[in-house]
Protein backbone atom coordinates (compact mmCIF):
# COMPACT_ATOMS: atom_id res chain seq x y z
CA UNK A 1 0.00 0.00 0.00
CA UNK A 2 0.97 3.32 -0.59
CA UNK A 3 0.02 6.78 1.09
CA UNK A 4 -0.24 10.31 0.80
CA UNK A 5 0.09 12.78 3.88
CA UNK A 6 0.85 15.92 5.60
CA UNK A 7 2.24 16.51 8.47
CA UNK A 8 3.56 19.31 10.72
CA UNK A 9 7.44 19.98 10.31
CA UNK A 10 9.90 18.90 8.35
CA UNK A 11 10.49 15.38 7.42
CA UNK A 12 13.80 14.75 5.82
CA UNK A 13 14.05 13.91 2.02
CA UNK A 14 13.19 10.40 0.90
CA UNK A 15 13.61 8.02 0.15
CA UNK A 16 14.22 6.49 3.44
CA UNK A 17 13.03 3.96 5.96
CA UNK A 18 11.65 3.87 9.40
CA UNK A 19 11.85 0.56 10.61
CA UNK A 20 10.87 1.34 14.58
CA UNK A 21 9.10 -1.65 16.08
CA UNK A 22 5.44 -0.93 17.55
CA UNK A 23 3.41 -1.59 20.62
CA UNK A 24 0.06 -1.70 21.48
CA UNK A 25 -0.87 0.10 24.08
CA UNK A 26 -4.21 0.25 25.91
CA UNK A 27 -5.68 3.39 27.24
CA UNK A 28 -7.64 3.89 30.91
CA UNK A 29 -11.25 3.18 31.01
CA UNK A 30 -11.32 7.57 30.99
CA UNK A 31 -9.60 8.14 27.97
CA UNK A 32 -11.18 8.81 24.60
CA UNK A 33 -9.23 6.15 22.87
CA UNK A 34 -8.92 2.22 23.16
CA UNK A 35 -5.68 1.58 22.11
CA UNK A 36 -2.59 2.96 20.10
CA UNK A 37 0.88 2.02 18.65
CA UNK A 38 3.53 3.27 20.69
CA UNK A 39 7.21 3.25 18.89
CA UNK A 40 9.80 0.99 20.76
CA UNK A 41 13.13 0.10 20.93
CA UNK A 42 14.30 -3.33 19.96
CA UNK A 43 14.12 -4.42 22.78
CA UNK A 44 10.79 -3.35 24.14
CA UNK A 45 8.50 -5.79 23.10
CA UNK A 46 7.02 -4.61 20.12
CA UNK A 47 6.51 -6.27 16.27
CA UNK A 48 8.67 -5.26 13.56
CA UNK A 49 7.05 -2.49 11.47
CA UNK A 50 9.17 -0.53 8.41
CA UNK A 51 7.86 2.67 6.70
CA UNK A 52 9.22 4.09 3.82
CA UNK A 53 9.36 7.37 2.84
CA UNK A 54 9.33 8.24 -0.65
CA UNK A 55 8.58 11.49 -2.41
CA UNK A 56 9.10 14.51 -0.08
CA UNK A 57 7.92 18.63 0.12
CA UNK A 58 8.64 21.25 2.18
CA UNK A 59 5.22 23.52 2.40
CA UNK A 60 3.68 26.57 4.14
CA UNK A 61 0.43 26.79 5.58
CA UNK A 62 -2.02 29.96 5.45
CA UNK A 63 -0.62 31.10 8.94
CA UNK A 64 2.89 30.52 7.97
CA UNK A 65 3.34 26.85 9.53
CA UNK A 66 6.35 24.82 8.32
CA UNK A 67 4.30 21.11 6.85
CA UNK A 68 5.49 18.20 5.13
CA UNK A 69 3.69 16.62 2.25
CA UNK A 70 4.84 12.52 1.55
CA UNK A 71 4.41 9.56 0.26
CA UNK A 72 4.62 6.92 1.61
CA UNK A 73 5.23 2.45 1.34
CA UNK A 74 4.02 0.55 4.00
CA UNK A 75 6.24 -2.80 4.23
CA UNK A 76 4.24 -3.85 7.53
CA UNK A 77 0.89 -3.58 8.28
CA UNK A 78 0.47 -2.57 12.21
CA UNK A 79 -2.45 -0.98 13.50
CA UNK A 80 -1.91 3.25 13.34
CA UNK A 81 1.74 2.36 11.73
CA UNK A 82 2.30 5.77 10.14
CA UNK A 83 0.56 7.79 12.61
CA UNK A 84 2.81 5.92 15.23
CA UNK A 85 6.04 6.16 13.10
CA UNK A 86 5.91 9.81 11.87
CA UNK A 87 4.59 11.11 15.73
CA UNK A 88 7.55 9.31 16.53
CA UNK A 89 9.49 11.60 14.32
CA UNK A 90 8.32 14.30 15.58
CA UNK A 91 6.44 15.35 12.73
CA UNK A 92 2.45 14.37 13.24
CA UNK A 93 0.03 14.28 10.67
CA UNK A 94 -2.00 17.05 10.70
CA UNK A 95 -5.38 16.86 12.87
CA UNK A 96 -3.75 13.99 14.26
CA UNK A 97 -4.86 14.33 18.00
CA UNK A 98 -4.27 11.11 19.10
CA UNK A 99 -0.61 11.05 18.03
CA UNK A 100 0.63 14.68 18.78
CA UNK A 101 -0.93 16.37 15.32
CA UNK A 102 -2.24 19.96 15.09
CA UNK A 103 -5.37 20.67 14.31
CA UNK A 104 -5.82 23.71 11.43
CA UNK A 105 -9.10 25.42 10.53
CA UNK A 106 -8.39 24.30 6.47
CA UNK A 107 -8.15 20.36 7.36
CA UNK A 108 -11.19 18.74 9.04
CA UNK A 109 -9.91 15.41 9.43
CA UNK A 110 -6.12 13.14 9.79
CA UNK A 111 -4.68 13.98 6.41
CA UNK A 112 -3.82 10.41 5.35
CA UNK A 113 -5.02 8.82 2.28
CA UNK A 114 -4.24 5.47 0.58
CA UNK A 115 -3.46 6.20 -2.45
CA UNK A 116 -2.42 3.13 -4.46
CA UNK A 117 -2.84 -0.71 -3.70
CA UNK A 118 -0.18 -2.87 -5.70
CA UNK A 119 -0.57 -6.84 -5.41
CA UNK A 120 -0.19 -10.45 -7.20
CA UNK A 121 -2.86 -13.03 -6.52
CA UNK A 122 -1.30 -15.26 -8.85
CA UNK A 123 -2.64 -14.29 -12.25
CA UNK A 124 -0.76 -11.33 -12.34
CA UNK A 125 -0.14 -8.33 -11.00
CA UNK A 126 -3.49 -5.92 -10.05
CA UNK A 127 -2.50 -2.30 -9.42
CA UNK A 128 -4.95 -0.03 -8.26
CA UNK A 129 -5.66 3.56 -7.47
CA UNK A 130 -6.93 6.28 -6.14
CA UNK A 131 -7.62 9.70 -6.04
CA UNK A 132 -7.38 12.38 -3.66
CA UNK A 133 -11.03 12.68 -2.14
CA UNK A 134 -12.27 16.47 -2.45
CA UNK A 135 -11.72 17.90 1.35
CA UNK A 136 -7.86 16.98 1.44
CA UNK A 137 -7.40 18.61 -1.95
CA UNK A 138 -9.17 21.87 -0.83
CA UNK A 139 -6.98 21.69 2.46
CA UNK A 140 -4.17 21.76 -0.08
CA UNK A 141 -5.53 24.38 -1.99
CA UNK A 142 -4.65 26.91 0.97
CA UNK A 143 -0.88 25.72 1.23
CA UNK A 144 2.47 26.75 -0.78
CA UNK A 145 5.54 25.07 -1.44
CA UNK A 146 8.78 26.20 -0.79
CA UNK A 147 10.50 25.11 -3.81
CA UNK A 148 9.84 24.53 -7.39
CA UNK A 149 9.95 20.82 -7.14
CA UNK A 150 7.29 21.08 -4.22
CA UNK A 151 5.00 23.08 -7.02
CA UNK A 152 5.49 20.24 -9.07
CA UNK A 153 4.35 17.54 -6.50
CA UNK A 154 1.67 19.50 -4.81
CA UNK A 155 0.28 20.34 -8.53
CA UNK A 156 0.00 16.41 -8.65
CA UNK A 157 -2.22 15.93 -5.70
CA UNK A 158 -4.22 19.28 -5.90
């Protein structure tokens, strides 16, 4: 599988690959949320999980905040594994809550999309795709890259 996403800060240029294992970790009865991956070291109990990061912008939102657009390979499939692995990072996705994201009046939801879905059952292989649904693109709409190259890859998802 393959994802698109934004995220607060700077990630660095891709490609490159976060293999941090993950936990799960349960919340307390009070909390709004059930349970969460928690990055780990090695030795900390948790399952292998590797993220790569691919194709890589700099951007800047309407009030002048420093975001990340990427995309993104899963090689794992954990529960929350790149909202785990890029909180870990230090760079959320944005309206994240759960894992450290901002929340911005132009994005009403976690800016995450799966993109692209790439596998063999045998006969072949089936590739298929996706578009960018119509509120991420408008959340783009309000954002600017900082480079040429960024114009170039945010013109392919606006």
């Amino acid at each position: 599988k393959e994802y698109v996403c934004l995220c607060r800060g700077r990630l660095s240029p891709g490609p490159w690959l976060i293999q941090v294992p993950l936990r799960l970790e349960e919340s307390l009865p009070s909390a709004r949320w059930r349970r969460r991956s928690v990055p780990v070291r090695e030795d900390g109990g948790g399952r292998p999980a590797r993220t790569e990061v691919r194709r890589v912008e700099h951007l800047a939102g309407p009030g002048g905040e420093t975001l990340t657009l990427a995309e993104l390979r899963l090689h794992t499939g954990r529960m929350h594994q790149i909202r785990a692995h890029l909180g870990g990072e230090g760079c959320p996705l944005v309206d994240d809550l759960l894992y450290g994201g901002p929340s911005y009046p132009w994005c009403r939801r976690i800016f995450l999309h799966a993109f692209r879905l790439g596998l063999d059952l045998g006969d072949g292989p089936i590739d298929v795709r996706s578009h960018l649904p119509e509120d991420l693109r408008e959340a783009l709409a309000s954002l600017g890259a900082v480079s040429r190259v960024g114009y170039r890859l945010l013109g392919e998802w606006r």
